[in-house]
C-alpha atoms as a PDB file:
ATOM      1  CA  UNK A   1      21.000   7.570   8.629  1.00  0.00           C
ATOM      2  CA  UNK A   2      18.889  10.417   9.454  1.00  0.00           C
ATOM      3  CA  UNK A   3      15.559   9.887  12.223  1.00  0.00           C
ATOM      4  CA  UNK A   4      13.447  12.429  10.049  1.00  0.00           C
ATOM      5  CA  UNK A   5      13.788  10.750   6.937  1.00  0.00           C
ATOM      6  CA  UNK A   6      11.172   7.979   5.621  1.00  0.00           C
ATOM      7  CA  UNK A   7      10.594   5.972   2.636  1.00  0.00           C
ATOM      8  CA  UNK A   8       6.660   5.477   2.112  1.00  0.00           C
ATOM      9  CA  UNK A   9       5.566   2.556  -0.011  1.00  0.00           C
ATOM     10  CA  UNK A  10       2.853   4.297  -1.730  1.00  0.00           C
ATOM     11  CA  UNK A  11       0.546   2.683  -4.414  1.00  0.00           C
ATOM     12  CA  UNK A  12      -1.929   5.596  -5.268  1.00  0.00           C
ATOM     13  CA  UNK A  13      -4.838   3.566  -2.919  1.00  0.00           C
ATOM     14  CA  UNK A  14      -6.411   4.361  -0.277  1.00  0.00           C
ATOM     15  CA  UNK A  15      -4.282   2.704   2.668  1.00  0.00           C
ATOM     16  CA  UNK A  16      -0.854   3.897   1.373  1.00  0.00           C
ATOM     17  CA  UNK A  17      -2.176   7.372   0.792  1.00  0.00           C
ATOM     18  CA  UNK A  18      -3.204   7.474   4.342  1.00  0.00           C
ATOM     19  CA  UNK A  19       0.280   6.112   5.816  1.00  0.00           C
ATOM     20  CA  UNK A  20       1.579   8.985   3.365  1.00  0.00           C
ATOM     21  CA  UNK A  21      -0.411  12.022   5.586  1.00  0.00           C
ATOM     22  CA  UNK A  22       0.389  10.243   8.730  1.00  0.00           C
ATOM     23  CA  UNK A  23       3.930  10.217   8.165  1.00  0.00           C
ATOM     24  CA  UNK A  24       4.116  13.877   7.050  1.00  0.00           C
ATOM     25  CA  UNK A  25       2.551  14.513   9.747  1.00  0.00           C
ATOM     26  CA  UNK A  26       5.148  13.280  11.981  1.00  0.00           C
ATOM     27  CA  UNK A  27       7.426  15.451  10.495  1.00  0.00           C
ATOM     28  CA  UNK A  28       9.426  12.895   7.895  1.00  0.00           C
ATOM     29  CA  UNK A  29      11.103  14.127   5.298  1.00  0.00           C
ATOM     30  CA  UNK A  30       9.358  11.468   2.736  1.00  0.00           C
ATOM     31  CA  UNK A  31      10.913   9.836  -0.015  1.00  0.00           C
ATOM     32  CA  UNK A  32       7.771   7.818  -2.068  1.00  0.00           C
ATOM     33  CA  UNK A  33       8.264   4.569  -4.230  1.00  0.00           C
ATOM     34  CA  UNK A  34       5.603   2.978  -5.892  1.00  0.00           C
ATOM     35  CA  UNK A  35       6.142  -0.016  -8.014  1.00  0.00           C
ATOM     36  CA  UNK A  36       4.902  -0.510 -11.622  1.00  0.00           C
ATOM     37  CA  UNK A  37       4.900  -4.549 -11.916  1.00  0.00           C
ATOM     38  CA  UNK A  38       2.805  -5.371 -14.055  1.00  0.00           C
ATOM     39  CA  UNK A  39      -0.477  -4.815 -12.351  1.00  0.00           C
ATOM     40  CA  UNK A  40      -3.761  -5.040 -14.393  1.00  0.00           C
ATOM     41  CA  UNK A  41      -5.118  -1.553 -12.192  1.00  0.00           C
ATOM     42  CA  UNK A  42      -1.797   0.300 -13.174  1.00  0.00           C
ATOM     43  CA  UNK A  43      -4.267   3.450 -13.178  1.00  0.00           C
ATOM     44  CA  UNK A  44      -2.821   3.387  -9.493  1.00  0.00           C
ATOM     45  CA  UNK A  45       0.404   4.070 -10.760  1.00  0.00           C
ATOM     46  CA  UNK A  46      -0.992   7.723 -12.339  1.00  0.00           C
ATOM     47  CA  UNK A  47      -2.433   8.552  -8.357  1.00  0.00           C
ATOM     48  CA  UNK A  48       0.544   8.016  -6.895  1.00  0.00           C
ATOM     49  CA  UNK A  49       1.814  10.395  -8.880  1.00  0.00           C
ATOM     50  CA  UNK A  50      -0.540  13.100  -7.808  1.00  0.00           C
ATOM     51  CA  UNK A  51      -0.987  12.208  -4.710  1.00  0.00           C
ATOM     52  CA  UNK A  52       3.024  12.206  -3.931  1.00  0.00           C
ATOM     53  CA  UNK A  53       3.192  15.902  -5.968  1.00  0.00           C
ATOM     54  CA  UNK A  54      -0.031  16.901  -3.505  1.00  0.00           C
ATOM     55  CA  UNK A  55       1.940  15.677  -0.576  1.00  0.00           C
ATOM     56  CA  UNK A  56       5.151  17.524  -1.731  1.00  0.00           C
ATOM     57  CA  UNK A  57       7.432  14.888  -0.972  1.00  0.00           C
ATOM     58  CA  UNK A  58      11.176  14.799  -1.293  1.00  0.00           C
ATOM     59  CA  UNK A  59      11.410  12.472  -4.291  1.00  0.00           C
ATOM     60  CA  UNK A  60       9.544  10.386  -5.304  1.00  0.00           C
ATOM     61  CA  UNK A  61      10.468   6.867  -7.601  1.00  0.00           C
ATOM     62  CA  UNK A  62       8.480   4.674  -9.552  1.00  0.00           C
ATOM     63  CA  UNK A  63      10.340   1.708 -10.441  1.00  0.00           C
ATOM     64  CA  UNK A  64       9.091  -1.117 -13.017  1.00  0.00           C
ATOM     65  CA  UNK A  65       9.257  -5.091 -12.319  1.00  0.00           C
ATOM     66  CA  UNK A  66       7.441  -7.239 -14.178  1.00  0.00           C
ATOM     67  CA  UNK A  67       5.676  -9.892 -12.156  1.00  0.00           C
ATOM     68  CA  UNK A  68       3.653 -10.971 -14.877  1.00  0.00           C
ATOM     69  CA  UNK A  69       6.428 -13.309 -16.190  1.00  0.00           C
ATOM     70  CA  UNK A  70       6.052 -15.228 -13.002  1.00  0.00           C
ATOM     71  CA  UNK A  71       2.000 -14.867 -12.523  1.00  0.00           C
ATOM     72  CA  UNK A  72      -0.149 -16.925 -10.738  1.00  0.00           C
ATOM     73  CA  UNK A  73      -1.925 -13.826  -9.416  1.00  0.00           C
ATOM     74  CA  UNK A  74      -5.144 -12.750 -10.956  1.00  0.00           C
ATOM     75  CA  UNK A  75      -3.500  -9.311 -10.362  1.00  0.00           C
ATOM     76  CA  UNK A  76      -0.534  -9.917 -12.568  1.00  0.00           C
ATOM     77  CA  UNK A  77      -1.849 -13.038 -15.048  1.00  0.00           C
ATOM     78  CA  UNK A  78      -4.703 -14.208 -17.197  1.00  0.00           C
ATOM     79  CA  UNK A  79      -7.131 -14.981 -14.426  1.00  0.00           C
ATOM     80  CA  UNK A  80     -10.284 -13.486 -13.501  1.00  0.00           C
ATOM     81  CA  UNK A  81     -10.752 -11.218 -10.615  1.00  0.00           C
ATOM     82  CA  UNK A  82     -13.347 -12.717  -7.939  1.00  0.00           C
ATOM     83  CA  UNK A  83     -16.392 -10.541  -7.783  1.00  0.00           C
ATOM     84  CA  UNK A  84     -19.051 -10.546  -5.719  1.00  0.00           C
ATOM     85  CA  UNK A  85     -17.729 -11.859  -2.787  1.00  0.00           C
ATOM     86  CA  UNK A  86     -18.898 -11.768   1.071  1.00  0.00           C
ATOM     87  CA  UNK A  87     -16.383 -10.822   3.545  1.00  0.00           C
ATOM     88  CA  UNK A  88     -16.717 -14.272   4.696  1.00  0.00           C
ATOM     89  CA  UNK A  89     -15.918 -15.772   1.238  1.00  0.00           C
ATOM     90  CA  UNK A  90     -12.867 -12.690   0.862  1.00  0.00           C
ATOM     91  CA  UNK A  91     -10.952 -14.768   4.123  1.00  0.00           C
ATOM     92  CA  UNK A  92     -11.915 -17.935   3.704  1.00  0.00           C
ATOM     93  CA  UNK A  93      -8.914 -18.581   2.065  1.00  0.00           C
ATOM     94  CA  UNK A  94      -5.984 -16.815   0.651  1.00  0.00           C
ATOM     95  CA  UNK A  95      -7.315 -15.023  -2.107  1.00  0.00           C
ATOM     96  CA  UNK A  96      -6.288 -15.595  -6.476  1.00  0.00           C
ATOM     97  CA  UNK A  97      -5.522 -11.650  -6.286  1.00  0.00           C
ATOM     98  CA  UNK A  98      -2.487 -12.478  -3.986  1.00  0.00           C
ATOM     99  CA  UNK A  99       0.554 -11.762  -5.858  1.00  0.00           C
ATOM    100  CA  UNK A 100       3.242 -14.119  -4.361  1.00  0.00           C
ATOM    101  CA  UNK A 101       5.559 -12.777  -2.163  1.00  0.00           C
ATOM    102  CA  UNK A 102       4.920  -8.948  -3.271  1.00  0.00           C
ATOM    103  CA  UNK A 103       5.366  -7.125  -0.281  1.00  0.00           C
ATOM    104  CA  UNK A 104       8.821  -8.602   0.619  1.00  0.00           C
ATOM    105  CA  UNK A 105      10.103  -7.634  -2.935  1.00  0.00           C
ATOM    106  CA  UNK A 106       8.261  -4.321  -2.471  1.00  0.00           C
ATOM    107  CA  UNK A 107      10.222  -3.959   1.083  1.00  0.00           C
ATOM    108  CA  UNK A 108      13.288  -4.919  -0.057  1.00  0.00           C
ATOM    109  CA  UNK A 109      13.465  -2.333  -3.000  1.00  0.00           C
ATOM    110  CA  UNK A 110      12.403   0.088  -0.090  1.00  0.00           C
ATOM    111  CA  UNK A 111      15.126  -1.040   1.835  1.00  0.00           C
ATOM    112  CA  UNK A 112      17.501  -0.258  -0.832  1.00  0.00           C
ATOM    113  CA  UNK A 113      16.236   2.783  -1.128  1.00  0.00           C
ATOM    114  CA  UNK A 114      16.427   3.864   2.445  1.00  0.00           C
ATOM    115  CA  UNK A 115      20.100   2.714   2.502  1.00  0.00           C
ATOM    116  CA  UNK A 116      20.832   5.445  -0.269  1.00  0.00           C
ATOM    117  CA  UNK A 117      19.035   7.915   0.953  1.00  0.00           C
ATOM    118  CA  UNK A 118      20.372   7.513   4.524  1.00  0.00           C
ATOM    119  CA  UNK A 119      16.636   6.704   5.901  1.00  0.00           C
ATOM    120  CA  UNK A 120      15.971   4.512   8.650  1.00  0.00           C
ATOM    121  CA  UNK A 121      12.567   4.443   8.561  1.00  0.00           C
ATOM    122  CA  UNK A 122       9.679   2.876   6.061  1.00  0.00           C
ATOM    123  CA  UNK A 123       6.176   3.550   5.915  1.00  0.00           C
ATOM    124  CA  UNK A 124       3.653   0.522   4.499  1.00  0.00           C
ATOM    125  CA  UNK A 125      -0.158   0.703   4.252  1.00  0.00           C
ATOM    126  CA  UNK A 126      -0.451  -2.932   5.251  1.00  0.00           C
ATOM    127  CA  UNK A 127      -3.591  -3.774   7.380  1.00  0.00           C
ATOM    128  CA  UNK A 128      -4.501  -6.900   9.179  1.00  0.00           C
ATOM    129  CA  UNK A 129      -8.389  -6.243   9.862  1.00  0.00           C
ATOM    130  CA  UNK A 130     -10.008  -5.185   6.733  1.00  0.00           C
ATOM    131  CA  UNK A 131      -7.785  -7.301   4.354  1.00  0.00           C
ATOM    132  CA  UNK A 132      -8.313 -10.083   1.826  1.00  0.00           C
ATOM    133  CA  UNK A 133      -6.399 -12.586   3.590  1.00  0.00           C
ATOM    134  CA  UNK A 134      -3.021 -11.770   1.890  1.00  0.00           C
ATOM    135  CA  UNK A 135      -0.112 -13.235   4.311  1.00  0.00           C
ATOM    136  CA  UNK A 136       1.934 -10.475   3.653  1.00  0.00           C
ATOM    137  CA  UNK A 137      -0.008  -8.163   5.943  1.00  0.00           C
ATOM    138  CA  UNK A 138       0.475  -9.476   9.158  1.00  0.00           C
ATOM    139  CA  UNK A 139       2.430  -8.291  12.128  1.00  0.00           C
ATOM    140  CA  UNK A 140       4.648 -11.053  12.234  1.00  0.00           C
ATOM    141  CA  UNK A 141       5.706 -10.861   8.688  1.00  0.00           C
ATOM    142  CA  UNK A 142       6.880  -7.381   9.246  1.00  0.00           C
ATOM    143  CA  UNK A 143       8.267  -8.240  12.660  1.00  0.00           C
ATOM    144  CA  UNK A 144      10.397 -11.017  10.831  1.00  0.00           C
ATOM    145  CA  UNK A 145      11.331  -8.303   8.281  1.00  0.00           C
ATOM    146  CA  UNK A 146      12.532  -5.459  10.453  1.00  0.00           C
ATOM    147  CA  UNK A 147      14.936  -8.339  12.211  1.00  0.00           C
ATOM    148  CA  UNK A 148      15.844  -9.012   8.292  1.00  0.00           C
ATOM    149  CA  UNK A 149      16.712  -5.291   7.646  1.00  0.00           C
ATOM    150  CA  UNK A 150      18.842  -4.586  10.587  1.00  0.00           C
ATOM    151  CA  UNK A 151      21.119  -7.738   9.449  1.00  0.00           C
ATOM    152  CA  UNK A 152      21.269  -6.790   6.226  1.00  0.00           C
ATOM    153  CA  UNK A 153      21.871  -3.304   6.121  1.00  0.00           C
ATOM    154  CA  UNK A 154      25.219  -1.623   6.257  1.00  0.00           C
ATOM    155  CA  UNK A 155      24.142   0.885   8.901  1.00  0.00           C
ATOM    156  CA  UNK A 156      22.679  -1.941  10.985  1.00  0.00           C
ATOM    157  CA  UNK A 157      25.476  -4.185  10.995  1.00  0.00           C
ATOM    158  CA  UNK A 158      27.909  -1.534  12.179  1.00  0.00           C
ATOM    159  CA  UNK A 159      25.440   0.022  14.686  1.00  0.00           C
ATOM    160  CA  UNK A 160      25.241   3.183  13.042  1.00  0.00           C
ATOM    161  CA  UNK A 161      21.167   3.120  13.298  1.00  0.00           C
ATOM    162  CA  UNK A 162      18.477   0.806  13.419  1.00  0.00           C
ATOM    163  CA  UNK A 163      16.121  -0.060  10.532  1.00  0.00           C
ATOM    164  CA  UNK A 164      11.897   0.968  11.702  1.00  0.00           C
ATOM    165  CA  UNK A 165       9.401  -0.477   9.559  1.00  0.00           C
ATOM    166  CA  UNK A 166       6.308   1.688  10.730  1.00  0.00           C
ATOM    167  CA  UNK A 167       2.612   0.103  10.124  1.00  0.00           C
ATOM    168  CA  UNK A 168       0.298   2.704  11.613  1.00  0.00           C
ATOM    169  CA  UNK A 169      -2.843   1.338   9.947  1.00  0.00           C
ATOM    170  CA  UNK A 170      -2.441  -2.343  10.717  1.00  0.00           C
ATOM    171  CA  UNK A 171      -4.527  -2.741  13.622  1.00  0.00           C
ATOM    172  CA  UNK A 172      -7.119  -0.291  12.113  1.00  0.00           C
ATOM    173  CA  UNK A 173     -10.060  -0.998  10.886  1.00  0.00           C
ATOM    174  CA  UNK A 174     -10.951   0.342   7.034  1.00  0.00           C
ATOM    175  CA  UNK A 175     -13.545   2.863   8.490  1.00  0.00           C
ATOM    176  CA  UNK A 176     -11.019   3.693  10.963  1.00  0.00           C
ATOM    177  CA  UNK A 177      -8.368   4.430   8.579  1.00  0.00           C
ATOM    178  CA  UNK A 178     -10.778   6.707   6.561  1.00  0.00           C
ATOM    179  CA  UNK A 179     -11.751   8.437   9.670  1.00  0.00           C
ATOM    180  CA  UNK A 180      -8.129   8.866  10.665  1.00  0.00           C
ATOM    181  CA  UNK A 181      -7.599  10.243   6.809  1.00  0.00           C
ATOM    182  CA  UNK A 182     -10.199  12.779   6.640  1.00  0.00           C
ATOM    183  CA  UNK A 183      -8.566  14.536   9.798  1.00  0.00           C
ATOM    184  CA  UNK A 184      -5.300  15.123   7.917  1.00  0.00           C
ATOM    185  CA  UNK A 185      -7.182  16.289   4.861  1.00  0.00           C
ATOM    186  CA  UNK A 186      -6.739  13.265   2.684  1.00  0.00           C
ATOM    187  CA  UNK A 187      -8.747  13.906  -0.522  1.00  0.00           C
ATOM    188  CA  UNK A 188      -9.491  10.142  -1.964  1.00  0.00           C
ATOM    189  CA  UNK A 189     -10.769  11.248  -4.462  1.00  0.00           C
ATOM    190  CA  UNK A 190      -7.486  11.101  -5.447  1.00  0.00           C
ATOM    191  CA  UNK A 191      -7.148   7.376  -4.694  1.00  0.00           C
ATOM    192  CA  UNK A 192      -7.704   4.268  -6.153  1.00  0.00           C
ATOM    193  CA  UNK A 193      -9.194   0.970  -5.168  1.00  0.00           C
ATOM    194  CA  UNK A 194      -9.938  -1.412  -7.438  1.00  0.00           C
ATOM    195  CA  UNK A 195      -8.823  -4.716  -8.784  1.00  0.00           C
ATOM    196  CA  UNK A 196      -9.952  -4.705 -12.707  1.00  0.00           C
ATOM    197  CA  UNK A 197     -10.908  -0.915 -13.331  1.00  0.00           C
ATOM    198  CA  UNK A 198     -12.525  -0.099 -16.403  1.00  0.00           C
ATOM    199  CA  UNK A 199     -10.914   1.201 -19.626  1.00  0.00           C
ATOM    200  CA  UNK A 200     -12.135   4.642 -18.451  1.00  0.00           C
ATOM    201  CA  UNK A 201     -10.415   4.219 -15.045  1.00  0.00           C
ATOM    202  CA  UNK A 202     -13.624   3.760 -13.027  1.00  0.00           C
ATOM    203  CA  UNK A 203     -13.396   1.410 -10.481  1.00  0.00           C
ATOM    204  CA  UNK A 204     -15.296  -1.930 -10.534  1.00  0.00           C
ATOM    205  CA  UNK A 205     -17.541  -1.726  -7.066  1.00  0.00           C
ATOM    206  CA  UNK A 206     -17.450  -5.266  -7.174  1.00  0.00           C
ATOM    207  CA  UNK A 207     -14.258  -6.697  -6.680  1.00  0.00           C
ATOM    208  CA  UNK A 208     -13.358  -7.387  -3.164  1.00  0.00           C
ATOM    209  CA  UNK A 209     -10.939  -4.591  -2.990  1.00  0.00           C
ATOM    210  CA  UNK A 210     -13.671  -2.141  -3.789  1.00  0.00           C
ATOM    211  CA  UNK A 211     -16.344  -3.752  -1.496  1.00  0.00           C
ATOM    212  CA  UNK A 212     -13.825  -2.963   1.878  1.00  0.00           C
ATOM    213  CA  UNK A 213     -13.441   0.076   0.205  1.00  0.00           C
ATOM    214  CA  UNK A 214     -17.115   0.851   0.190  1.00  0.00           C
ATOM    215  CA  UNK A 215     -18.022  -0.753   3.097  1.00  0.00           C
ATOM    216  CA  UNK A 216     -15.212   1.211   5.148  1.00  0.00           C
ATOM    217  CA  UNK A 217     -16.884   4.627   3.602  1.00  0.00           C
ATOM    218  CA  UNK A 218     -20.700   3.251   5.037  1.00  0.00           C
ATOM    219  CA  UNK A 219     -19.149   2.312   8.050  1.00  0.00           C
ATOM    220  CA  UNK A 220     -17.841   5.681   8.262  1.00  0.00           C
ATOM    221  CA  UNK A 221     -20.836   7.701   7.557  1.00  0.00           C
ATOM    222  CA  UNK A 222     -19.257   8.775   4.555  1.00  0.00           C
ATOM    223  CA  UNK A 223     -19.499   9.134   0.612  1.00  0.00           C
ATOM    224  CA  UNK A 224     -16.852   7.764  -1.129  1.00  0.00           C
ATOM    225  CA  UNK A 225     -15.598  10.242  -3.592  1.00  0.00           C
ATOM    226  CA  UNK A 226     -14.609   8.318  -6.376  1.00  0.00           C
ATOM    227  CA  UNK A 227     -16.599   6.680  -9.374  1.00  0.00           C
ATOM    228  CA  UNK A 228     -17.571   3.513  -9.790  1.00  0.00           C
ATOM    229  CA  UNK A 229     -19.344   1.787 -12.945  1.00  0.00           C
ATOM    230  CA  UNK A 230     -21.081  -0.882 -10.993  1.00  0.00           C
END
């Protein structure tokens, strides 16, 4: 496995996008996989697209899973997307938009991934300030899954390299990650936010996915970029 080489889990928002810079930055040779699963905001799936040809990466993979035959996310089934919500209401509990156990499938393709492309490093957006509450976004889940991916890899078993699951944004607020964005360039106008965008594409404003959006672009004396219909 090769140091410079990373695999970024990039969905086409804002967070990912940003891990994407930082890691170019750094100097990885980036190999980008996004996941079509069945998401009700697959417009995400056509930024990632851009945004990985803007970035120039290595290759990048879009692979399809369909989630929705499980459900029981209002992400992935027929349930309505909470609007409207204070940031108090957003954590009060975990939130309907969860999509069970998504970022440990997500990891685990990127794991696979790595393994073929002789990487030992992955990239994920995940954030434990500004979040909705999702469980798979705090440090000790990625902890536990770094331990996992150093057991079951080939190249960690025979102590050829160890596994790094980087999380450069998680301790970041969503102002700070913007911040941190603009001063690589990041154009979000080229990213996507929301929950249940519009037929046109155009992002909610009220979902709570677009309100940390929003409130991360006041916080940071900035103008979001993007559209919104609300």
């Amino acid at each position: 496995m090769t140091e410079k080489s990373a695999v970024v889990l990039l969905s086409g928002g804002l967070d990912s996008t940003t891990t994407l810079a930082l890691a170019k930055r750094q100097g990885f040779d980036l190999f980008a996989l996004t996941f079509d699963y069945g998401q009700r905001h697959s417009v995400e799936l056509d930024r990632a697209r851009d945004i990985a040809m803007h970035f120039g990466v290595v290759d990048h993979q879009i692979v399809k899973i369909d989630l929705r035959q499980f459900g029981g996310s209002a992400l992935t089934d027929s349930i309505d997307v909470p609007v409207g919500r204070d940031q108090k209401e957003m954590t009060a509990e975990i939130p309907i938009t969860y999509v069970p156990a998504r970022n440990t499938i997500f990891l685990s393709f990127c794991l696979a991934y790595a393994e073929v492309k002789e990487a030992s490093n992955i990239f994920i957006g995940v954030n434990a300030v500004d979040y909705s509450g999702y469980p798979d976004c705090r440090p000790e889940f990625i902890a536990a899954f770094e331990t996992l991916a150093n057991l079951a890899t080939k190249a960690g078993v025979e102590g050829k390299s160890q596994m790094k699951i980087h999380t450069p944004l998680i301790e970041l607020s969503k102002a700070e990650i913007i911040g941190k964005g603009l001063e690589l360039g990041v154009d979000y106008g080229m990213t996507h936010s929301c929950y249940d965008p519009g037929g046109d594409g155009k992002s909610c404003g009220v979902c709570d996915s677009c309100q940390l959006r929003l409130k991360g672009f006041q916080e940071a004396g900035v103008k979001d970029p993007i559209g919104y219909k609300a």
